[in-house]
C-alpha atoms as a PDB file:
ATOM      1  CA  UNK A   1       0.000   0.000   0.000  1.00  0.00           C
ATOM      2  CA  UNK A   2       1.771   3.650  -1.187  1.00  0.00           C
ATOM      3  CA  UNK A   3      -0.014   6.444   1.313  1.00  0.00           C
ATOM      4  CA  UNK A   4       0.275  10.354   0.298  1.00  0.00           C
ATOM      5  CA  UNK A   5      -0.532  13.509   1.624  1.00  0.00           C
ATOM      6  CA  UNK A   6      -0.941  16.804   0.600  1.00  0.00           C
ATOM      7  CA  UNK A   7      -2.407  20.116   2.718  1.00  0.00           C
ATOM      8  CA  UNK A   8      -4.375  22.859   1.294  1.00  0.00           C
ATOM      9  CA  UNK A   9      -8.045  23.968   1.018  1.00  0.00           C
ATOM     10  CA  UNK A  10     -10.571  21.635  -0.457  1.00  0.00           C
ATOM     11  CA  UNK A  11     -14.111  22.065  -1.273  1.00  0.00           C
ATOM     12  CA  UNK A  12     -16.183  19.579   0.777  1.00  0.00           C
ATOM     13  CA  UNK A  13     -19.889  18.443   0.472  1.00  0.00           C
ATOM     14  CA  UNK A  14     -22.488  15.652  -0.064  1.00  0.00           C
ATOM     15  CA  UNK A  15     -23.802  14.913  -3.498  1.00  0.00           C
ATOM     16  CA  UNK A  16     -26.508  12.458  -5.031  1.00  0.00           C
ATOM     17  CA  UNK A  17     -30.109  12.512  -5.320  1.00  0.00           C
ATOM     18  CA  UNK A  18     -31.299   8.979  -4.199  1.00  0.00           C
ATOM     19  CA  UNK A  19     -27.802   7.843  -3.103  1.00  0.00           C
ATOM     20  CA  UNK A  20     -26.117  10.293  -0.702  1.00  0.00           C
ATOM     21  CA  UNK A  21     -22.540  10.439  -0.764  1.00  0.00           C
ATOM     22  CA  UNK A  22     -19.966  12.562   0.946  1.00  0.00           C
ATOM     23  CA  UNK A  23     -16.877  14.255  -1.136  1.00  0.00           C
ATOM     24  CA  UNK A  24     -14.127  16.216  -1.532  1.00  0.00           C
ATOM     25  CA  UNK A  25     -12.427  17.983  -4.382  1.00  0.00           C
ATOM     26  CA  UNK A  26     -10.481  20.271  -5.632  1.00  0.00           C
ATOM     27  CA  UNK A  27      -6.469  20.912  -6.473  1.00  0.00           C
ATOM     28  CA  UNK A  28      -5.289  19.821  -2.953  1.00  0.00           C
ATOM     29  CA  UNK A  29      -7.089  16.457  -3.677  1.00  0.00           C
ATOM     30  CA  UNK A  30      -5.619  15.675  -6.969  1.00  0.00           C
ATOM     31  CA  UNK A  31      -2.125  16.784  -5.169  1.00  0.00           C
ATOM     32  CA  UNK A  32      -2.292  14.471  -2.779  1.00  0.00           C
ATOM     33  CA  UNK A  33      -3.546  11.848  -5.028  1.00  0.00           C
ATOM     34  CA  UNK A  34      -0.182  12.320  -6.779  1.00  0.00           C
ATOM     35  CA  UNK A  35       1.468  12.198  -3.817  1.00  0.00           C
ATOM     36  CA  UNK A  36      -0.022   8.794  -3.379  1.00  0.00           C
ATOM     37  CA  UNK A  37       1.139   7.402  -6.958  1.00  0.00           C
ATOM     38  CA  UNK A  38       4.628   8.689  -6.993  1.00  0.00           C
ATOM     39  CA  UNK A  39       4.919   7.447  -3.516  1.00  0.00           C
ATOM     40  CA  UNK A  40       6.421   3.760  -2.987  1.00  0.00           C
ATOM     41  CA  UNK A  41       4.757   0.979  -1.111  1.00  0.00           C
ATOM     42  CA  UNK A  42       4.667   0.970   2.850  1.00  0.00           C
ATOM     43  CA  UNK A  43       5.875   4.222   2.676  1.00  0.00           C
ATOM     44  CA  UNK A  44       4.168   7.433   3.365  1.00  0.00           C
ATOM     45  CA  UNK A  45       4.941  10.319   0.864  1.00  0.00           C
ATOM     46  CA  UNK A  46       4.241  13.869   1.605  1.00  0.00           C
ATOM     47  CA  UNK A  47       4.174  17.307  -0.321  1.00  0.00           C
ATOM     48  CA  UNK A  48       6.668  20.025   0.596  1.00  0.00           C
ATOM     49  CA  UNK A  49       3.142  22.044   2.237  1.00  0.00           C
ATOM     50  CA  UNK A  50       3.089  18.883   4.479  1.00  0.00           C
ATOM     51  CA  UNK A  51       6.336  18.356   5.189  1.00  0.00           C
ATOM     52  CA  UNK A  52       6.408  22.565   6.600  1.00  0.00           C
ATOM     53  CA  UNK A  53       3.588  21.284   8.665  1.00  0.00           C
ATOM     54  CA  UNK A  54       5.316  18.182  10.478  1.00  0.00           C
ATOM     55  CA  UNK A  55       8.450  18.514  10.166  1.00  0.00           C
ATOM     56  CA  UNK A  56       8.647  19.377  14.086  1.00  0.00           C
ATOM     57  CA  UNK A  57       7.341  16.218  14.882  1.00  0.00           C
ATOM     58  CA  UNK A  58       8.100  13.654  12.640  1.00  0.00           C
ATOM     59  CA  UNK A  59      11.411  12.198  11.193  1.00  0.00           C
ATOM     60  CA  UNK A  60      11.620  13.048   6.887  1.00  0.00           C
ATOM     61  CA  UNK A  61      13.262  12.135   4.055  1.00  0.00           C
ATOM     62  CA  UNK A  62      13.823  14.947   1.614  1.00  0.00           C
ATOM     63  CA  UNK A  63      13.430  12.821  -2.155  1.00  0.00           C
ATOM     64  CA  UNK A  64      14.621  15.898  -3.665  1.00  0.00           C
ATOM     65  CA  UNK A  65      12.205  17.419  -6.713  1.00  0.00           C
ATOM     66  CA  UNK A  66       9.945  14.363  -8.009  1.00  0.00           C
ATOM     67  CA  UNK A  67       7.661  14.367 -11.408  1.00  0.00           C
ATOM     68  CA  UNK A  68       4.481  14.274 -10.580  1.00  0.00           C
ATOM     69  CA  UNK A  69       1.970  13.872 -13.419  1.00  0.00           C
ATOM     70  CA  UNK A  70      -0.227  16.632 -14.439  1.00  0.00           C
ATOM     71  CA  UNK A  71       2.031  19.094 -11.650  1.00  0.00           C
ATOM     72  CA  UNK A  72       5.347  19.204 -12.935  1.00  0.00           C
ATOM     73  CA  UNK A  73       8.316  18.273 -10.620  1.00  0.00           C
ATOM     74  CA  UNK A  74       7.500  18.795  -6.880  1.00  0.00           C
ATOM     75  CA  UNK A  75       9.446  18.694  -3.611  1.00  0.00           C
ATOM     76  CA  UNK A  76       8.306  15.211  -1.864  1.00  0.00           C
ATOM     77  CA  UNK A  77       9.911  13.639   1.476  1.00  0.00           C
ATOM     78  CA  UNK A  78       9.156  10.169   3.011  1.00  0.00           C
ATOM     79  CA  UNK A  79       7.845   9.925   6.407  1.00  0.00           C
ATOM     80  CA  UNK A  80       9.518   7.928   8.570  1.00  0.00           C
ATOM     81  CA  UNK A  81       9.106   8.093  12.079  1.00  0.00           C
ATOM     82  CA  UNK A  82       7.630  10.048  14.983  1.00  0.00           C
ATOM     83  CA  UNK A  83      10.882  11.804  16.355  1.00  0.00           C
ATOM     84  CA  UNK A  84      12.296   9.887  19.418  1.00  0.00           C
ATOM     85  CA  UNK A  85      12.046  12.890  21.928  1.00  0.00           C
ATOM     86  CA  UNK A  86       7.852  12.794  20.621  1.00  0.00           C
ATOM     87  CA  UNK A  87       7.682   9.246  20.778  1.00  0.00           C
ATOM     88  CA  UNK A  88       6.542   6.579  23.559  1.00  0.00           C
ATOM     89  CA  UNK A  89       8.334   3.760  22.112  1.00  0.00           C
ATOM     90  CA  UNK A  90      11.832   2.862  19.850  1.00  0.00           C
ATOM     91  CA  UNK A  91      10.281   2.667  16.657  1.00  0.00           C
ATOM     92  CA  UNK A  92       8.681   5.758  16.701  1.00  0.00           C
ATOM     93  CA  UNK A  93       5.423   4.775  16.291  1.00  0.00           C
ATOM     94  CA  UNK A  94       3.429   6.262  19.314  1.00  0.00           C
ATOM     95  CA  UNK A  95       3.504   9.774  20.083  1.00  0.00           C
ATOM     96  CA  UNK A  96       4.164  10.625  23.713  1.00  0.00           C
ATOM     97  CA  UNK A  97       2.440  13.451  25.733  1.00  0.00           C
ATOM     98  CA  UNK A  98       5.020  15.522  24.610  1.00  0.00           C
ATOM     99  CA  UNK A  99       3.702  14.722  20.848  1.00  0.00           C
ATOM    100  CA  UNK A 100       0.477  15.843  22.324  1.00  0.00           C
ATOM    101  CA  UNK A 101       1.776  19.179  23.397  1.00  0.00           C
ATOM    102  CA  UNK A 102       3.613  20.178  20.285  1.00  0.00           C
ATOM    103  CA  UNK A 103       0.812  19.400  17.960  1.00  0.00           C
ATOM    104  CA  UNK A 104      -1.451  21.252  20.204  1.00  0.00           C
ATOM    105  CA  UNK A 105       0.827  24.114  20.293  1.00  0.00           C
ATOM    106  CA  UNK A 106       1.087  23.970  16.237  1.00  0.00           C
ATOM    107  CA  UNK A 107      -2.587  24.241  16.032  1.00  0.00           C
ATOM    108  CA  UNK A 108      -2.679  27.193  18.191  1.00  0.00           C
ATOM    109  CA  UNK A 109      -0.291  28.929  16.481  1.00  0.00           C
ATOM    110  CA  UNK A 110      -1.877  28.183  13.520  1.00  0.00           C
ATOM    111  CA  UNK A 111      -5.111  29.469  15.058  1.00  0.00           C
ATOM    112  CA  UNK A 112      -3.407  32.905  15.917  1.00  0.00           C
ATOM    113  CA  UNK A 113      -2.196  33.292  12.549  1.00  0.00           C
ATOM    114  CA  UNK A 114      -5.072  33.026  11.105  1.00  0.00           C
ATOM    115  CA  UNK A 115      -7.188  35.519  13.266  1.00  0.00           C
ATOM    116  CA  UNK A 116      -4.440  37.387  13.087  1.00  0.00           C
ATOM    117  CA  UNK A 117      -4.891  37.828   8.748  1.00  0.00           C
ATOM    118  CA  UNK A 118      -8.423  37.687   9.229  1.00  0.00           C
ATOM    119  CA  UNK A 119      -8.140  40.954  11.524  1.00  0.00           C
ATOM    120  CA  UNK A 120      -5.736  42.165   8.943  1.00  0.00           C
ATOM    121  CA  UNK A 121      -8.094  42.248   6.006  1.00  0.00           C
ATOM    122  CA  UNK A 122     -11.012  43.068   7.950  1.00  0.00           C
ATOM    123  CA  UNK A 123      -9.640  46.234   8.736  1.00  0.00           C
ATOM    124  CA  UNK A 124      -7.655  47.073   5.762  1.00  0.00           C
ATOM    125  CA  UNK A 125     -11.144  46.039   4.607  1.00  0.00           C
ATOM    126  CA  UNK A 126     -12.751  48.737   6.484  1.00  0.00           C
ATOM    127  CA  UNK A 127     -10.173  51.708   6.067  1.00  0.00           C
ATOM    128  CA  UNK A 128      -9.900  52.076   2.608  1.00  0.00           C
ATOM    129  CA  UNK A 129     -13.708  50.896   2.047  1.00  0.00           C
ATOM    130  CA  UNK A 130     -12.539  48.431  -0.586  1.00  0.00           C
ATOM    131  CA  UNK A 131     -15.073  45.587  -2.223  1.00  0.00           C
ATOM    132  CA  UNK A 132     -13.629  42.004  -2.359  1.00  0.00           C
ATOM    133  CA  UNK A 133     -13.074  40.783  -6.228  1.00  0.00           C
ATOM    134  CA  UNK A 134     -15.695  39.076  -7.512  1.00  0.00           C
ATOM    135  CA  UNK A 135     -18.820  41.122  -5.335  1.00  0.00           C
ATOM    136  CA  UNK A 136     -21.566  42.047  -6.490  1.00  0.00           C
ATOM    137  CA  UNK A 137     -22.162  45.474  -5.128  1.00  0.00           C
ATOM    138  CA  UNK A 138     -18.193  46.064  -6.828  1.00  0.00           C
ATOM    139  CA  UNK A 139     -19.589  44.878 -10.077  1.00  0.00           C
ATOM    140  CA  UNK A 140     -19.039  47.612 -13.311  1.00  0.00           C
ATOM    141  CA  UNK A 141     -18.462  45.302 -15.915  1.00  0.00           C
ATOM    142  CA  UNK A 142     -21.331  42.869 -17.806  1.00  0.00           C
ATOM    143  CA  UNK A 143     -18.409  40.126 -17.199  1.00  0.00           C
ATOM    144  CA  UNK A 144     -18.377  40.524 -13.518  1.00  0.00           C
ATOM    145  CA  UNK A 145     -22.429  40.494 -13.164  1.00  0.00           C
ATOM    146  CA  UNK A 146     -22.543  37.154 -15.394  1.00  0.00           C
ATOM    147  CA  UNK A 147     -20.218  35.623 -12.443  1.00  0.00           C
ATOM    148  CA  UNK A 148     -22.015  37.030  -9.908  1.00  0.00           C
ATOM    149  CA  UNK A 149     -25.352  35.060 -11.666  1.00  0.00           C
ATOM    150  CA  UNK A 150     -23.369  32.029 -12.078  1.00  0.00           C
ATOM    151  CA  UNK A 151     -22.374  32.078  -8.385  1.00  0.00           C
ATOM    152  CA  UNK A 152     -25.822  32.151  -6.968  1.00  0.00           C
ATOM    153  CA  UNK A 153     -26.741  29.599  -9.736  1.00  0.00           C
ATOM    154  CA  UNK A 154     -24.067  27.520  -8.276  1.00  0.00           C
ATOM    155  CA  UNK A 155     -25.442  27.911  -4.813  1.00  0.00           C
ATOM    156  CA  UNK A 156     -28.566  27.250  -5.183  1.00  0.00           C
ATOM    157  CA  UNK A 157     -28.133  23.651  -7.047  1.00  0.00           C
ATOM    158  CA  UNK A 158     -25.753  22.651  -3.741  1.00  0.00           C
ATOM    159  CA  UNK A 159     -27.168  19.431  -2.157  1.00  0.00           C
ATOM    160  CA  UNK A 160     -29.381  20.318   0.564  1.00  0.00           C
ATOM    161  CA  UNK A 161     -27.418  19.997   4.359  1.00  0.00           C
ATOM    162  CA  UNK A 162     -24.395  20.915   2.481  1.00  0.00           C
ATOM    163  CA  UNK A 163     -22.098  22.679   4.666  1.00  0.00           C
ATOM    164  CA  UNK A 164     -19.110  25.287   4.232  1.00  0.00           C
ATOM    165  CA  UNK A 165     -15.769  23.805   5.239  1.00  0.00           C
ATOM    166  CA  UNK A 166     -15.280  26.073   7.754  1.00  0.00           C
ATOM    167  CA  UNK A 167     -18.126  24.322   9.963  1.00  0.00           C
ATOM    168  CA  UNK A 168     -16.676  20.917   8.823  1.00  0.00           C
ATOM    169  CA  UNK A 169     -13.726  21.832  10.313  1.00  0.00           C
ATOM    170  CA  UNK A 170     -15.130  23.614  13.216  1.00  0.00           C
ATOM    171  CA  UNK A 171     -17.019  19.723  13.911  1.00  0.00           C
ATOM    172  CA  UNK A 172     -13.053  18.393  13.666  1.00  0.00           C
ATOM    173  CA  UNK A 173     -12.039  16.458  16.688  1.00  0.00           C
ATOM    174  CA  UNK A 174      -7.928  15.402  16.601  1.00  0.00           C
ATOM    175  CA  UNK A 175      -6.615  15.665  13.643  1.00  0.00           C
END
């Protein structure tokens, strides 16, 4: 079995009329299905994004700039082990409460940063009374208004009980 990941924003959602299913899509998908097939078997292969993301806590490879179909050459790194001051046992397979405490703190950071850029553009929002690209009330040109009619199209053919990632995520629990 060959295991990759990628990290990035992905659009999220239930489709189907008679037969509901549950989905994901988007470039961060396909990524990490690439990640998957250049990957080799019982190994896990990661993108660069994921490797800036664990590389605190776990033990990588760097396999140097890989072809990836469809993405040109990307930087990949095997996964190896949890790193032995995180880990509970020799093969650095179980994560010790130190583990525990360094992904929490990541996530908090995280969590900090992005209030922090959301506070950012609110206000820069605010001060110079700009309109976000692609809003209606900002629209001048007959290009801008069809988008604006093919967004609310789009929203109102979404399955019904689908959700915005944002309360996905908020319904996370672990990682």
């Amino acid at each position: 079995i060959r295991i990759g990941i990628h990290s990035g924003p992905v659009t999220a959602g239930v489709i189907g009329k008679n037969k509901f299913s549950y989905d994901i899509w988007g470039d961060t998908v396909n990524t990490a299905s690439r990640m998957e097939s250049s990957g080799s078997p019982g190994l896990v292969n990661i993108s660069g994004a994921t490797y800036e993301l664990v590389k605190d806590l776990f033990e990588c490879e760097y396999r140097g700039k890989v072809k990836a179909k469809g993405k040109g050459e990307m930087d990949m790194y095997f996964v190896h082990r949890i790193k032995p001051e995180l880990s509970a046992d020799d093969e650095g397979l179980l994560p010790n409460a130190m583990f525990e405490m360094a992904r929490t703190n990541l996530d908090l950071e995280e969590l900090e940063e992005l209030k922090a850029l959301k506070n950012e553009n609110s206000v820069k929002g605010m001060a110079s009374n700009e309109v976000p690209p692609g809003d209606p009330a900002g629209s001048n040109t007959e290009t801008d208004r069809r988008q604006s009619d093919r967004r609310a199209d789009s929203d109102r053919r979404k399955p019904a009980g689908a959700r915005p990632l944002s309360e996905l995520d908020n319904d996370r629990q672990g990682w």
